[in-house]
N, C-alpha and C. Protein backbone atom coordinates (compact mmCIF):
# COMPACT_ATOMS: atom_id res chain seq x y z
N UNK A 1 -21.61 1.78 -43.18
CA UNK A 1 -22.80 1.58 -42.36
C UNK A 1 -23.58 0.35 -42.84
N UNK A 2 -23.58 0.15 -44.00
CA UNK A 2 -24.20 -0.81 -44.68
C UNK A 2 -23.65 -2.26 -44.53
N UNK A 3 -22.32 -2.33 -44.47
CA UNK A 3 -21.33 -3.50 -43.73
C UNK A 3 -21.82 -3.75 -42.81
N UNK A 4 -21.91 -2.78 -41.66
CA UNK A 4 -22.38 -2.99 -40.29
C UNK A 4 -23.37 -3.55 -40.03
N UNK A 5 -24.37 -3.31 -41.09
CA UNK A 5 -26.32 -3.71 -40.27
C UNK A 5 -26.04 -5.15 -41.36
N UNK A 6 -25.55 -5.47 -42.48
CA UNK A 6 -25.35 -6.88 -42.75
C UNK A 6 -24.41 -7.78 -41.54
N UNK A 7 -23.22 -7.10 -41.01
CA UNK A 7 -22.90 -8.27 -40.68
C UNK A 7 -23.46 -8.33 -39.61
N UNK A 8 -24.50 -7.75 -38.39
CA UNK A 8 -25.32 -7.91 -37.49
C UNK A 8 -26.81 -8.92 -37.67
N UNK A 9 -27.07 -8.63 -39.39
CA UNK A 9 -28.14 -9.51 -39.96
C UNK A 9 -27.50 -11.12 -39.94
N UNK A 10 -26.08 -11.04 -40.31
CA UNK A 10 -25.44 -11.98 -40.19
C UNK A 10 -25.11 -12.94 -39.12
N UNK A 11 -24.63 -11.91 -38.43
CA UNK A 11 -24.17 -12.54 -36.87
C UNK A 11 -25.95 -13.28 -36.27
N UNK A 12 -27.00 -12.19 -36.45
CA UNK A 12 -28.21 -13.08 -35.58
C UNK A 12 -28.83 -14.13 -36.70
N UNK A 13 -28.22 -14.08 -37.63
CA UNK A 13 -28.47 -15.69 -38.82
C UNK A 13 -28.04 -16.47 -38.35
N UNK A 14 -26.63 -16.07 -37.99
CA UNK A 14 -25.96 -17.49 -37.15
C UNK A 14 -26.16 -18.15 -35.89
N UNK A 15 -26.79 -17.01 -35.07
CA UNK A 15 -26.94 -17.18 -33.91
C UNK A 15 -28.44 -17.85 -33.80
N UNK A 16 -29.22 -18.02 -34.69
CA UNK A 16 -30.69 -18.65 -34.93
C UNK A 16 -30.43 -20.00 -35.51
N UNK A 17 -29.36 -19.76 -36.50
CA UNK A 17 -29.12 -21.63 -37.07
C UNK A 17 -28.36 -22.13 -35.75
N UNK A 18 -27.22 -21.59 -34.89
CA UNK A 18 -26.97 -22.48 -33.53
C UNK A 18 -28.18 -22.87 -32.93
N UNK A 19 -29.11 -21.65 -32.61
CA UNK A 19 -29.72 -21.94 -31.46
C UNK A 19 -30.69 -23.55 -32.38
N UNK A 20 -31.19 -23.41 -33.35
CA UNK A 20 -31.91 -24.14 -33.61
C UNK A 20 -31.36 -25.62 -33.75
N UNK A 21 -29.52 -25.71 -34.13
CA UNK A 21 -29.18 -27.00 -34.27
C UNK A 21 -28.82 -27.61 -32.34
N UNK A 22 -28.60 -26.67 -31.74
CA UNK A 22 -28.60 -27.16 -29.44
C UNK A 22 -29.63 -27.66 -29.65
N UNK A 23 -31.04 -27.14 -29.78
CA UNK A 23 -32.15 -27.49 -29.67
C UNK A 23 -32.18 -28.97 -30.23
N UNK A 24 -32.12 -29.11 -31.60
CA UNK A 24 -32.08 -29.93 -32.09
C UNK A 24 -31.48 -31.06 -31.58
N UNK A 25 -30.75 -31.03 -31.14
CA UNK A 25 -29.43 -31.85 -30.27
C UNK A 25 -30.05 -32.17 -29.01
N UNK A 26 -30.37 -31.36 -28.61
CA UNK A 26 -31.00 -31.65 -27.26
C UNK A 26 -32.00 -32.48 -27.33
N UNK A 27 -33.08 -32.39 -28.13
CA UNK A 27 -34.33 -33.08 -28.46
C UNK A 27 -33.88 -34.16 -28.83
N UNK A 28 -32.84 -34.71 -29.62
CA UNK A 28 -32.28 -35.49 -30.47
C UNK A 28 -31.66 -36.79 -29.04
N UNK A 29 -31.40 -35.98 -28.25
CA UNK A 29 -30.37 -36.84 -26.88
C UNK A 29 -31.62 -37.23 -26.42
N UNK A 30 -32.38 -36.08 -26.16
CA UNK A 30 -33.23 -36.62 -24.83
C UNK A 30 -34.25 -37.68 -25.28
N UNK A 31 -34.73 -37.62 -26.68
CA UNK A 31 -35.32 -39.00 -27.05
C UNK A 31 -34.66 -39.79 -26.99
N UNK A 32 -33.40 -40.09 -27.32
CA UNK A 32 -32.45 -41.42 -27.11
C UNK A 32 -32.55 -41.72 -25.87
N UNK A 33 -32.37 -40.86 -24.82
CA UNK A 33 -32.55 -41.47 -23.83
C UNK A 33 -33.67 -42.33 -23.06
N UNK A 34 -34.31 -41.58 -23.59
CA UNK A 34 -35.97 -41.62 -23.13
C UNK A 34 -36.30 -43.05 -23.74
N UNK A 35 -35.80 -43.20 -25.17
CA UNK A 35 -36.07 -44.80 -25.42
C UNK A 35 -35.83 -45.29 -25.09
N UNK A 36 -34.26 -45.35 -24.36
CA UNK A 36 -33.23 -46.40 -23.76
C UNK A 36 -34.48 -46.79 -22.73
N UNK A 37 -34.55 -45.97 -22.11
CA UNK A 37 -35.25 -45.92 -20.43
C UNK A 37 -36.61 -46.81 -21.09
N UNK A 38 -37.41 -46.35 -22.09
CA UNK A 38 -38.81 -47.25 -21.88
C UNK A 38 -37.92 -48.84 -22.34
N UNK A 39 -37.57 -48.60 -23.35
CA UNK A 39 -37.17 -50.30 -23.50
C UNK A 39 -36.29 -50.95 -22.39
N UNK A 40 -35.59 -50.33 -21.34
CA UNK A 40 -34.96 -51.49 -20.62
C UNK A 40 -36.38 -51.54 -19.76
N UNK A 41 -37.18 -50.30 -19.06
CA UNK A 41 -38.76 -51.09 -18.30
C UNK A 41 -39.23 -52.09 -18.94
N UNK A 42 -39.34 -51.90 -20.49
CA UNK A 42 -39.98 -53.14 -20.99
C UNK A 42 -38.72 -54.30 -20.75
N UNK A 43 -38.18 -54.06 -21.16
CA UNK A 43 -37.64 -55.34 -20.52
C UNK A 43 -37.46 -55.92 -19.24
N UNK A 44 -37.35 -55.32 -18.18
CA UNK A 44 -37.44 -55.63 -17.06
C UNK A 44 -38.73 -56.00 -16.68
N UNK A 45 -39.90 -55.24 -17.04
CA UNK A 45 -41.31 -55.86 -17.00
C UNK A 45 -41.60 -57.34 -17.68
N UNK A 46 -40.57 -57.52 -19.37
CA UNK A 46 -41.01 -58.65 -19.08
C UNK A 46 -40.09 -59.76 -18.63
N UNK A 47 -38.93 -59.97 -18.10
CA UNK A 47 -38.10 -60.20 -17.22
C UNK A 47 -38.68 -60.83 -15.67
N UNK A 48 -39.41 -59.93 -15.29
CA UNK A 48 -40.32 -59.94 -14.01
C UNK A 48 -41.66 -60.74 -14.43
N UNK A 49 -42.26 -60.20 -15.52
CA UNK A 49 -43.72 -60.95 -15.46
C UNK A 49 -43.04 -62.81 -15.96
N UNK A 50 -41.99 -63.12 -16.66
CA UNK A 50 -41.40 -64.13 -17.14
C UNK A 50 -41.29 -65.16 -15.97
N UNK A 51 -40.77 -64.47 -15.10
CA UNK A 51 -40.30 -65.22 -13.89
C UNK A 51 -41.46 -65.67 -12.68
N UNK A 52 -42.68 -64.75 -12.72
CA UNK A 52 -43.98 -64.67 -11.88
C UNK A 52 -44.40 -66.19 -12.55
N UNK A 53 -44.48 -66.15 -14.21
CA UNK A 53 -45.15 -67.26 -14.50
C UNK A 53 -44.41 -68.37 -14.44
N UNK A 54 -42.81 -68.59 -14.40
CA UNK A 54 -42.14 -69.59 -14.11
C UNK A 54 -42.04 -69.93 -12.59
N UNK A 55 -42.23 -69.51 -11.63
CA UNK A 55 -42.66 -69.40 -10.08
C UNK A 55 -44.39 -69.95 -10.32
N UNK A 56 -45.12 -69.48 -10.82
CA UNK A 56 -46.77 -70.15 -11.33
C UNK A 56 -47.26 -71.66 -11.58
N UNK A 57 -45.68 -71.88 -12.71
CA UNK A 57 -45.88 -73.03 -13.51
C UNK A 57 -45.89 -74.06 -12.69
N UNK A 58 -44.31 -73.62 -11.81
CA UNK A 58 -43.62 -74.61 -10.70
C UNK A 58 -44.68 -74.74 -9.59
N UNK A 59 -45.05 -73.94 -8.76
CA UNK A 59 -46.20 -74.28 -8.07
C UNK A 59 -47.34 -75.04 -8.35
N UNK A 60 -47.57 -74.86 -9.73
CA UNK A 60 -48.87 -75.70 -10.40
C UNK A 60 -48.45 -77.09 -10.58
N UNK A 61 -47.08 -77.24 -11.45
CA UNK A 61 -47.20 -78.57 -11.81
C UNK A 61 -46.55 -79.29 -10.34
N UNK A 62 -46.28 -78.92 -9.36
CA UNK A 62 -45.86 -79.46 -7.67
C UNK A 62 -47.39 -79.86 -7.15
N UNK A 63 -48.39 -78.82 -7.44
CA UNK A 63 -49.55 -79.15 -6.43
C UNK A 63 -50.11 -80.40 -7.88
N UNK A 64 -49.91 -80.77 -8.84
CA UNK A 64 -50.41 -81.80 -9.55
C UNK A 64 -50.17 -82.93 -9.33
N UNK A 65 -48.32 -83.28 -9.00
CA UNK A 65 -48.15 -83.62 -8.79
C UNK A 65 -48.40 -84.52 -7.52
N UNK A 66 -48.50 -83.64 -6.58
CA UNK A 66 -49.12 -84.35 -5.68
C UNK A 66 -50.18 -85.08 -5.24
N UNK A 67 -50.98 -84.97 -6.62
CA UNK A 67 -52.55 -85.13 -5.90
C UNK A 67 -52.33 -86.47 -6.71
């Protein structure tokens, strides 16, 4: 009887260190991802704002030009 209620203490030991290392894993992915994702916006934000001011520049130094 005493076998029995250890290896049940056992079995839900193990079943608490899985659950806690999925978890872990999971949390572990979904921040990776989650960084991937903010750093390519940042990059694409500045990609986009890069190009607004090179479209800016060109307009500016055209209307200087002209005058």
């Amino acid at each position: 009887m005493m076998f029995v209620i250890l290896m049940i203490m056992n079995e839900n030991q193990f079943l608490q260190a899985h659950d806690t290392f999925v978890i872990s894993w999971i949390v572990q992915t979904f921040s990776s991802y989650l960084f991937r994702l903010v750093r390519t916006i940042k990059c694409l934000r500045a990609c986009y704002w890069t190009e607004l001011i090179e479209v800016a520049a060109t307009k500016n130094t055209t209307s200087l030009t002209s005058l």
